[in-house]
N, C-alpha and C. Protein backbone atom coordinates (compact mmCIF):
# COMPACT_ATOMS: atom_id res chain seq x y z
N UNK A 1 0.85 -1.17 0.00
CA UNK A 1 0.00 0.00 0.00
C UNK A 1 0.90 1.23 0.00
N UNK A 2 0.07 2.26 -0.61
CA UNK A 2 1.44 3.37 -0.68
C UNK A 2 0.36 4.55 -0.30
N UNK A 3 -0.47 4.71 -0.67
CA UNK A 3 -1.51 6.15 0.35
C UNK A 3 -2.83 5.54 -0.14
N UNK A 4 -3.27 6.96 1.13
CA UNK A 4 -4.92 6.75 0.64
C UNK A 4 -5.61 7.99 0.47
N UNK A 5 -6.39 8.44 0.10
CA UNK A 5 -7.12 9.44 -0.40
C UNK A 5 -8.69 9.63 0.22
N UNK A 6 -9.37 10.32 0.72
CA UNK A 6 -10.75 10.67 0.87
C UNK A 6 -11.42 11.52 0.78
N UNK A 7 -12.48 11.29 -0.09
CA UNK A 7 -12.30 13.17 -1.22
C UNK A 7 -14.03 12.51 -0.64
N UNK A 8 -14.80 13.82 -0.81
CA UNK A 8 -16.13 14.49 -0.57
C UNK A 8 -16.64 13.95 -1.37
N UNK A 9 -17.74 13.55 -1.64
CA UNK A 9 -18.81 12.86 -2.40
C UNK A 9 -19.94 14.15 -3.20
N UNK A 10 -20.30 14.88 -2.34
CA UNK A 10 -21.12 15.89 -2.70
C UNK A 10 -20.12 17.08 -3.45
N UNK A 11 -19.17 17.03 -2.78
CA UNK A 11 -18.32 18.60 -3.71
C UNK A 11 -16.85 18.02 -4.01
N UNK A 12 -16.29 16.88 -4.26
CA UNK A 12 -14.90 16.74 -4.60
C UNK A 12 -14.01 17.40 -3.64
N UNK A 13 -14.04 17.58 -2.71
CA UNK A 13 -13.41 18.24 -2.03
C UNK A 13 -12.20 17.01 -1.39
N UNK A 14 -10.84 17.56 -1.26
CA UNK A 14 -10.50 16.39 -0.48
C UNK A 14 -10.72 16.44 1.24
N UNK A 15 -10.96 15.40 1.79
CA UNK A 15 -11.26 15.36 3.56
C UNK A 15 -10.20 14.97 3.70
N UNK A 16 -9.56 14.29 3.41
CA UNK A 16 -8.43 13.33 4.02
C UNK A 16 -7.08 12.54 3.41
N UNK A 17 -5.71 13.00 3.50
CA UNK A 17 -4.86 12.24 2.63
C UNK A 17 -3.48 11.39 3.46
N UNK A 18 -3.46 10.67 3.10
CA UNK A 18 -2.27 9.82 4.01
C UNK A 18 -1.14 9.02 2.64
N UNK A 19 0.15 9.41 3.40
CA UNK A 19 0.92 8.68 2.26
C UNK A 19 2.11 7.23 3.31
N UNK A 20 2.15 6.43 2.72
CA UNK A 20 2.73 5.24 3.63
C UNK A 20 3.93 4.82 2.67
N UNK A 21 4.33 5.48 1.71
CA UNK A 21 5.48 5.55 1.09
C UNK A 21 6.21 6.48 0.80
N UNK A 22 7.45 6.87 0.17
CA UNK A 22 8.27 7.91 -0.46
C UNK A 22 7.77 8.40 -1.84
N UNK A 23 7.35 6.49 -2.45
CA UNK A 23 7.12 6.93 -4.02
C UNK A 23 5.72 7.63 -4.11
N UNK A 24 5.29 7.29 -3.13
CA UNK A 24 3.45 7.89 -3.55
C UNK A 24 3.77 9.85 -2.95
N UNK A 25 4.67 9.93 -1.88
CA UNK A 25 4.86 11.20 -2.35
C UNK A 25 5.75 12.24 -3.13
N UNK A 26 6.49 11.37 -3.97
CA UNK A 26 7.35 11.65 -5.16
C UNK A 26 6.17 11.88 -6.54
N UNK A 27 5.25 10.87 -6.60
CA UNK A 27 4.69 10.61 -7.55
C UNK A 27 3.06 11.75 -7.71
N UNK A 28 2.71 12.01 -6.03
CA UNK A 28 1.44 12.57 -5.80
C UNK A 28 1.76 13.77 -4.87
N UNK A 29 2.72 14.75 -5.23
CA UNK A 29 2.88 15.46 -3.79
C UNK A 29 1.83 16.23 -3.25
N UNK A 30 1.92 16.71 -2.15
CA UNK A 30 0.99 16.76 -1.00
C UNK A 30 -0.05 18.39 -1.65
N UNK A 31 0.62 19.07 -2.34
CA UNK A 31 0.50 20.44 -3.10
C UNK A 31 -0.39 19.79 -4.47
N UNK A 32 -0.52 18.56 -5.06
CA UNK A 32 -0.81 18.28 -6.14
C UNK A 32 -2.31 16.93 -5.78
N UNK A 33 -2.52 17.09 -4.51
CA UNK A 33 -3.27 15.99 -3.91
C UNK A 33 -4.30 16.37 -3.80
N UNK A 34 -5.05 17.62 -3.89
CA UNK A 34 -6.03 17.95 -4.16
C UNK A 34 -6.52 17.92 -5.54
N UNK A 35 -6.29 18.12 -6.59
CA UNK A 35 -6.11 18.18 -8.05
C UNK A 35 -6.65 16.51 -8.27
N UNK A 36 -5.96 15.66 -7.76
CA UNK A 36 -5.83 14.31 -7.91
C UNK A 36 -7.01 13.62 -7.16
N UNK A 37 -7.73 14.37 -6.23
CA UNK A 37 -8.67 13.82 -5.35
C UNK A 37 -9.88 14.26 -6.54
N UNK A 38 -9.66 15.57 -6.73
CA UNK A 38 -11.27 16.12 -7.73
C UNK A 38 -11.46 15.35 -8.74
N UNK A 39 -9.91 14.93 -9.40
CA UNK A 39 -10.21 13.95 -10.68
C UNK A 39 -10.59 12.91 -10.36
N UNK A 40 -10.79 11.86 -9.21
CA UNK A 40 -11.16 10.73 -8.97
C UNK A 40 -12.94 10.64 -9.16
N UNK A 41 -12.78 12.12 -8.21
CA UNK A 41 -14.67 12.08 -7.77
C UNK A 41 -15.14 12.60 -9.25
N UNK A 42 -14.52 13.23 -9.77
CA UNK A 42 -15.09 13.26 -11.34
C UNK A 42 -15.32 12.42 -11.96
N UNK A 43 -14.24 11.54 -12.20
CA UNK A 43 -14.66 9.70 -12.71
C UNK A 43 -15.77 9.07 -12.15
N UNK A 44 -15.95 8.86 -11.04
CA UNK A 44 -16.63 8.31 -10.30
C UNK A 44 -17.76 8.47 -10.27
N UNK A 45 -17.89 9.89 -9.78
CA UNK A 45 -19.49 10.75 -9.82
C UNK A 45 -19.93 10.29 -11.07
N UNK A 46 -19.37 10.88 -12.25
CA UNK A 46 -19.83 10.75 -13.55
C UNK A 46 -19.87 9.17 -13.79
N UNK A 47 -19.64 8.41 -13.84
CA UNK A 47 -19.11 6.88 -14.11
C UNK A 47 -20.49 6.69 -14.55
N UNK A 48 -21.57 6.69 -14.00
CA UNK A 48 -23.17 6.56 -14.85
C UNK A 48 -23.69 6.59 -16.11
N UNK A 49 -23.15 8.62 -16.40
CA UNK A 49 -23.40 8.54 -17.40
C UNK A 49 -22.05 7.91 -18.79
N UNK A 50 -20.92 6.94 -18.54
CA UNK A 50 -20.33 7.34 -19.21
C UNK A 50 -19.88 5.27 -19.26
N UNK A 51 -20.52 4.46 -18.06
CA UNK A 51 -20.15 3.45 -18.14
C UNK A 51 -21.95 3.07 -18.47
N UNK A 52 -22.41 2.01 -19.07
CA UNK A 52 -23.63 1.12 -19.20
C UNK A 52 -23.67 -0.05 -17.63
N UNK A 53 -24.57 0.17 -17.07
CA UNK A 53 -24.93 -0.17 -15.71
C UNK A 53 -24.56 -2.18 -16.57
N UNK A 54 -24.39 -3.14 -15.76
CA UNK A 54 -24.30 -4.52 -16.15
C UNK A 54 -25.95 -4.85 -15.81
N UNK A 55 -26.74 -4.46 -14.76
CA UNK A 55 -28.13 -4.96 -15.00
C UNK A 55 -29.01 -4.14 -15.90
N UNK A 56 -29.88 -4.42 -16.41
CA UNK A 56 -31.09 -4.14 -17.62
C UNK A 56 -31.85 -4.78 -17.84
N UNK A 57 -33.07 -4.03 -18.18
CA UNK A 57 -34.28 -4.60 -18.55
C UNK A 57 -34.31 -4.35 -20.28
N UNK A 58 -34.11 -4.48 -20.62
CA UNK A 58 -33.85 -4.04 -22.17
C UNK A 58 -35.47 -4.41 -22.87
N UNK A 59 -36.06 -4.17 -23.75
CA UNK A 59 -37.01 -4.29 -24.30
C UNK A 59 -36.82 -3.53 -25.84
N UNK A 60 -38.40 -3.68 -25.76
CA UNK A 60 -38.48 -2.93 -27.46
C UNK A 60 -37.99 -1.91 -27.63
N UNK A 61 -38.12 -0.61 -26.64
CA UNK A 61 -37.75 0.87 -26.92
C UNK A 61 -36.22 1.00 -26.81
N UNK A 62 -35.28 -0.53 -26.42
CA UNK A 62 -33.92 -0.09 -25.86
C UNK A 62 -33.38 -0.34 -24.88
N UNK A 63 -32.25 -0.05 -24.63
CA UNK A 63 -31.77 -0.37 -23.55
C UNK A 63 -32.32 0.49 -21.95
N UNK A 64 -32.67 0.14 -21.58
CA UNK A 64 -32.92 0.48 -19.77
C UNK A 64 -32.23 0.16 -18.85
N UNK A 65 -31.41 1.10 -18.64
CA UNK A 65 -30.46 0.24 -17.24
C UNK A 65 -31.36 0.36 -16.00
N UNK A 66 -31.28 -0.52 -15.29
CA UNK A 66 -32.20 -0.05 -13.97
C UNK A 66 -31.20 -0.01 -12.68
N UNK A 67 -29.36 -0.31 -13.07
CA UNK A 67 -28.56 -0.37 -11.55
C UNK A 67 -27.85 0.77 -11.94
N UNK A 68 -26.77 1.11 -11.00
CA UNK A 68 -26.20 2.48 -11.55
C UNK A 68 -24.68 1.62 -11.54
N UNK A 69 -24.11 2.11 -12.16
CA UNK A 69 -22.46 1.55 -12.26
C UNK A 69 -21.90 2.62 -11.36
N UNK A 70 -20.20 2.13 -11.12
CA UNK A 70 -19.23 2.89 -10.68
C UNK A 70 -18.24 2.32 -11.11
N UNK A 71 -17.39 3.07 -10.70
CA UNK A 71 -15.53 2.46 -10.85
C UNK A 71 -15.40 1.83 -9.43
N UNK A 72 -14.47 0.40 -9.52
CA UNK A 72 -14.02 -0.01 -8.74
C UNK A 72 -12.51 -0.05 -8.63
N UNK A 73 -11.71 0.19 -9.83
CA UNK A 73 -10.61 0.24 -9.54
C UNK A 73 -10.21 0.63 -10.83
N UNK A 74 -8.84 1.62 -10.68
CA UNK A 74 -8.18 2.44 -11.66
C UNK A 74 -7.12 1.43 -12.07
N UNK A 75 -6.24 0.93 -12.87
CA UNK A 75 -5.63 0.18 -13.32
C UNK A 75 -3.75 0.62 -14.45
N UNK A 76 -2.90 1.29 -13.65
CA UNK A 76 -1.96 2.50 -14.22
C UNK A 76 -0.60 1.45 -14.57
N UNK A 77 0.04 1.00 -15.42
CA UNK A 77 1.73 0.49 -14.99
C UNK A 77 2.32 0.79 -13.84
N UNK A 78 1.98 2.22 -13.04
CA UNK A 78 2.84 2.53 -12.06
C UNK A 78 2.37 2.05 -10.81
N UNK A 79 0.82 2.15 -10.72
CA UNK A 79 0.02 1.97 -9.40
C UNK A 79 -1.39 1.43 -9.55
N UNK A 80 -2.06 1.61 -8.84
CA UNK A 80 -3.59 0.52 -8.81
C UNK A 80 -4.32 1.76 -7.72
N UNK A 81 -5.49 2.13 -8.28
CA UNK A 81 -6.19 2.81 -7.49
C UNK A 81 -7.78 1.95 -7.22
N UNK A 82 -7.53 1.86 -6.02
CA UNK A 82 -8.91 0.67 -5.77
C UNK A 82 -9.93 1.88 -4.99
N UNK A 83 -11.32 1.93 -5.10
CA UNK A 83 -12.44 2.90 -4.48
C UNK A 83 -13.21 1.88 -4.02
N UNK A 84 -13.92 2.28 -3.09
CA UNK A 84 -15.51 2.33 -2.49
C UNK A 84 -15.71 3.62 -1.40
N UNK A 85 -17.43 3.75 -1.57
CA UNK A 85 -17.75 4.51 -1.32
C UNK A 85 -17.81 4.14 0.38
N UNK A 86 -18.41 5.37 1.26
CA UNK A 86 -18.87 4.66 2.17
C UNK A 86 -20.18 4.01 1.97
N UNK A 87 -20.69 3.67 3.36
CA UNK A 87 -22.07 3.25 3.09
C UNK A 87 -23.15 4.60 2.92
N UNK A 88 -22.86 5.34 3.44
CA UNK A 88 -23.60 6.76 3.24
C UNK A 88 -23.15 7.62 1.93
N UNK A 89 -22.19 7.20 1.48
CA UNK A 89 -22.09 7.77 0.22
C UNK A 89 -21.85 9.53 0.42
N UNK A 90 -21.37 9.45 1.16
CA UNK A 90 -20.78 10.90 1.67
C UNK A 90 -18.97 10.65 1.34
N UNK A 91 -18.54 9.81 1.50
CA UNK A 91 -17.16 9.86 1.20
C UNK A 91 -16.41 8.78 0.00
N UNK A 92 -15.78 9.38 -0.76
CA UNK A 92 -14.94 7.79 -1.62
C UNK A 92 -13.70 7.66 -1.24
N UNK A 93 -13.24 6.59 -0.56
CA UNK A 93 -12.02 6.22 -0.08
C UNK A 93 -11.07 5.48 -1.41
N UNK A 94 -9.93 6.27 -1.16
CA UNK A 94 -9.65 5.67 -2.61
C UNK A 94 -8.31 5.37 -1.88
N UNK A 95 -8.15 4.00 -2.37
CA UNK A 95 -6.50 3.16 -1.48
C UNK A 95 -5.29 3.38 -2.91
N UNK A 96 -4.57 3.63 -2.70
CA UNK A 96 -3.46 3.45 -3.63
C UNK A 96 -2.21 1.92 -3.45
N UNK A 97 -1.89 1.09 -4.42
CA UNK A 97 -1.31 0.21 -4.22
C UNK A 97 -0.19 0.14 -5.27
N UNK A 98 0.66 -0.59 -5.23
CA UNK A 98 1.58 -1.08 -6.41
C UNK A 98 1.05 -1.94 -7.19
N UNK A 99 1.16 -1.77 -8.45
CA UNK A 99 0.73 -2.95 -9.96
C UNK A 99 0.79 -4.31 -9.07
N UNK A 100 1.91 -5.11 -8.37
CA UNK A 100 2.01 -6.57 -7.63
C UNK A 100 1.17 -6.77 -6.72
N UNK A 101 0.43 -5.69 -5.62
CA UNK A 101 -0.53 -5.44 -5.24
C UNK A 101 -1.86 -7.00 -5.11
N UNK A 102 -1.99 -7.46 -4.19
CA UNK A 102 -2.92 -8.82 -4.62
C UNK A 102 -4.53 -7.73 -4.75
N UNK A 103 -4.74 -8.16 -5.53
CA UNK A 103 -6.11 -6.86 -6.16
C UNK A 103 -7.45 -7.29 -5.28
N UNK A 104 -7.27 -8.64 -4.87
CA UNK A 104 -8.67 -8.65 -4.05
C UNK A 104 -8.30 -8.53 -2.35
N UNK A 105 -7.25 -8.22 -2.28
CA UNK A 105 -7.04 -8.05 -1.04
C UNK A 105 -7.61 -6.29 -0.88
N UNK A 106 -6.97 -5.68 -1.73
CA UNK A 106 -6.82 -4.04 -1.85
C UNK A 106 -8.46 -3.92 -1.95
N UNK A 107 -9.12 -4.53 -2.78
CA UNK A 107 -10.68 -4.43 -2.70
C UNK A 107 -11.46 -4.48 -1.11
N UNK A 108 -10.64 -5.59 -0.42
CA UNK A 108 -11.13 -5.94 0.78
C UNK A 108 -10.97 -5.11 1.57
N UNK A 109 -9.62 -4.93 1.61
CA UNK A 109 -9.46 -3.34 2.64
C UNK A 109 -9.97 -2.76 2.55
N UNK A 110 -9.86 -1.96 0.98
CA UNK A 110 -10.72 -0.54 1.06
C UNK A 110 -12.62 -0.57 0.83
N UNK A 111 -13.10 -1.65 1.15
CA UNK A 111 -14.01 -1.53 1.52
C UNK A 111 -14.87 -1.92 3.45
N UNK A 112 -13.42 -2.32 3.48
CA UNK A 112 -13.90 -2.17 5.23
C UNK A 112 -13.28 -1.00 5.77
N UNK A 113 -12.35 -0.68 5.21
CA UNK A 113 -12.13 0.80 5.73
C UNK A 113 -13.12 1.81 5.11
N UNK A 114 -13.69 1.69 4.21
CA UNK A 114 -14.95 2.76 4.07
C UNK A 114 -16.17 2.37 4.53
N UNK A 115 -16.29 0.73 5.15
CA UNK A 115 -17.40 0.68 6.13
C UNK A 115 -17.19 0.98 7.73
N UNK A 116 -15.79 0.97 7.78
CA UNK A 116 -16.09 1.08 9.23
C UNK A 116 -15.71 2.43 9.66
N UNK A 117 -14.81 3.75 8.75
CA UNK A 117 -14.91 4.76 8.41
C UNK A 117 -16.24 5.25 9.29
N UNK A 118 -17.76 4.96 9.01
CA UNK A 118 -18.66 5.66 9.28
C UNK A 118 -19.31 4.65 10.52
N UNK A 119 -19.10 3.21 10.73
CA UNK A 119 -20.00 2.46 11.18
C UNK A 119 -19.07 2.01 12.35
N UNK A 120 -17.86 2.57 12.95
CA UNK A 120 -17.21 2.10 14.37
C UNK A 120 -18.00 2.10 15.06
N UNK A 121 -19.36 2.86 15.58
CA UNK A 121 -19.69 2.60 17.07
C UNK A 121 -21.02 1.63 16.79
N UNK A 122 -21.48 0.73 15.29
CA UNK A 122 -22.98 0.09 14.86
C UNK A 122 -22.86 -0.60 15.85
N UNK A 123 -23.61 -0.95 16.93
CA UNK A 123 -24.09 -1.95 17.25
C UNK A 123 -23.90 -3.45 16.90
N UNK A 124 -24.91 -3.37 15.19
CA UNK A 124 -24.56 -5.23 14.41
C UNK A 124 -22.79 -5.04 14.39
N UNK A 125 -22.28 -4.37 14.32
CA UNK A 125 -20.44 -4.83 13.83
C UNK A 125 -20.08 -4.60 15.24
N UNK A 126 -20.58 -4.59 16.94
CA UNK A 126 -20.17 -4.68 17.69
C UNK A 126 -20.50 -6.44 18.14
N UNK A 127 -21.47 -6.77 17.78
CA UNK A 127 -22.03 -8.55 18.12
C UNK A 127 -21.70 -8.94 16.62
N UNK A 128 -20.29 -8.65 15.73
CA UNK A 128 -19.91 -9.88 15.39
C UNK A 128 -18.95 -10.61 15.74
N UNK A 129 -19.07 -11.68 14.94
CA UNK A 129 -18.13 -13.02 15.60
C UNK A 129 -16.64 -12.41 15.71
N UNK A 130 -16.03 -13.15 16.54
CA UNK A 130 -13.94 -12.32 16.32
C UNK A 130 -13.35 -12.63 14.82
N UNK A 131 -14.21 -13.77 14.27
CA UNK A 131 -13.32 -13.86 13.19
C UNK A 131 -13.63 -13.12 11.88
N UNK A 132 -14.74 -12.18 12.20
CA UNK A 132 -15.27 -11.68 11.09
C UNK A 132 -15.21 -9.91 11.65
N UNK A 133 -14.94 -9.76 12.82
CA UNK A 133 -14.97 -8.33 13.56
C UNK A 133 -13.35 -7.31 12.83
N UNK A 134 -13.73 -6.68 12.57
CA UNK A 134 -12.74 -5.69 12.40
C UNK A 134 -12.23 -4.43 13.50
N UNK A 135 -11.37 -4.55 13.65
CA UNK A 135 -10.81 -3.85 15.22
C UNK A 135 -12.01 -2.09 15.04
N UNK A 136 -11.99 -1.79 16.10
CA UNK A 136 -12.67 -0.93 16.06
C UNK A 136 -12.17 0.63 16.60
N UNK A 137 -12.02 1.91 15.94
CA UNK A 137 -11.41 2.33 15.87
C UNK A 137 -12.27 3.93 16.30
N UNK A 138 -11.91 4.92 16.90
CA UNK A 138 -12.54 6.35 16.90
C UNK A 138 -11.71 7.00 15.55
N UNK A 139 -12.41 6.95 13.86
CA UNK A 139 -11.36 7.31 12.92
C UNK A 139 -11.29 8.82 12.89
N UNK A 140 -10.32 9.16 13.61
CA UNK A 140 -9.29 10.18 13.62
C UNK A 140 -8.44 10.67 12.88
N UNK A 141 -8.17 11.95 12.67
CA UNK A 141 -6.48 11.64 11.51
C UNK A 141 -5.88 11.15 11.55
N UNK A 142 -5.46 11.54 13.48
CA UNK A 142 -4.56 10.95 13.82
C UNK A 142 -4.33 9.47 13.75
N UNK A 143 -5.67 8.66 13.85
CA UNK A 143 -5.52 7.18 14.45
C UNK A 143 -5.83 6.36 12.99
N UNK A 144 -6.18 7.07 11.69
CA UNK A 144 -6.42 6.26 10.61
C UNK A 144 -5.17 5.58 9.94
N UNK A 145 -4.26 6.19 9.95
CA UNK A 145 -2.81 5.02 9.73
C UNK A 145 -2.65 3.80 10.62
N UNK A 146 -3.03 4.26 12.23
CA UNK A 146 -2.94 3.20 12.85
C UNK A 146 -4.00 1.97 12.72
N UNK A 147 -5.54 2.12 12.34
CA UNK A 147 -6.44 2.08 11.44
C UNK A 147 -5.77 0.52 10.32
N UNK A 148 -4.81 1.40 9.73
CA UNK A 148 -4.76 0.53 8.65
C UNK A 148 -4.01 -0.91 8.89
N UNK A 149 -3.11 -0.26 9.88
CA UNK A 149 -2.01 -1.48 10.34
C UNK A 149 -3.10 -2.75 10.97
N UNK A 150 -3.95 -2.35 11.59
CA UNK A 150 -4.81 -3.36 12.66
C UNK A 150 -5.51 -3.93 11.64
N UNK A 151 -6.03 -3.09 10.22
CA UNK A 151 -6.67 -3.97 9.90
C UNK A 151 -5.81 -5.50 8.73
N UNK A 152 -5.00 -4.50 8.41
CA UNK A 152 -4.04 -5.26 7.56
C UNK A 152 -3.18 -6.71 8.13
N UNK A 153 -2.67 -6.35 9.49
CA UNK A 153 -2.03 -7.10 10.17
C UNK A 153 -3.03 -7.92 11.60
N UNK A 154 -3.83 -7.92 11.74
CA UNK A 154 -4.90 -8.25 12.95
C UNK A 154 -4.00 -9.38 13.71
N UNK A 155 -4.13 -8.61 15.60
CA UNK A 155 -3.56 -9.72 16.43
C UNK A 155 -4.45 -10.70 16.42
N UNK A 156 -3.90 -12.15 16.76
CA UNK A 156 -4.50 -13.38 16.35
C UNK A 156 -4.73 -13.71 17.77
């Protein structure tokens, strides 16, 4: 993993940026990380009108999509940008990885870090099982790197 990104859902704005390498801030500097957050939520936001949803009702008049698409992951020679939203759809967490990167792992993360992002104190994710519980966290600036380590590495 090399950073992560959390840009505004409603205005592109960035909320939040963390870098866990040299190259991601060689490659994304901290002055150029806003720029890079708006272009994500631009893809993204837009992704509707510009990708064909995979479900449809298609008929006589045409195609009808009835699901909405998104991007799940950016795909570069240099890096791998994996998204999900939260569950409120107020934020897109966007993980940055290296091309070697195992791609369904990076999926996995960054979608429990954008569920538990909003859902640390739920109740249902306090009565689940240990082997399915994800450490639980007050996400902080400060404490979202630490965040990542617990979830990446979990004591056994």
């Amino acid at each position: 993993m090399e950073g992560v990104v959390l840009v505004e859902m409603s205005s592109g704005a960035l909320h939040y940026t963390k870098s866990f390498s040299d190259a991601f801030d060689v490659r994304h500097p901290k002055t150029e990380r806003l720029n890079l957050g708006a272009l994500i939520f631009a893809l993204q936001n837009f992704a509707g009108s510009s990708i064909r949803a995979t479900e449809n009702n298609d008929g006589p008049d045409g195609p009808q999509p009835t699901g909405s698409a998104e991007i799940v992951m950016f795909a570069t020679p240099i890096e791998n940008m994996v998204l999900a939203a939260t569950p409120s759809n107020q934020l897109l967490v966007v993980l940055f990885t290296t091309p070697d990167f195992a791609v369904d792992a990076a999926k996995w993360v960054v979608g429990r870090v954008a569920f538990n992002y909003e859902n640390c104190d739920n109740a249902e994710m306090q009565v689940m099982t240990a082997l399915n519980q994800v450490v639980r966290l007050m996400f902080t600036v400060a404490s979202f790197a630490q965040m990542w380590r617990r979830v990446l590495f979990p004591v056994l």
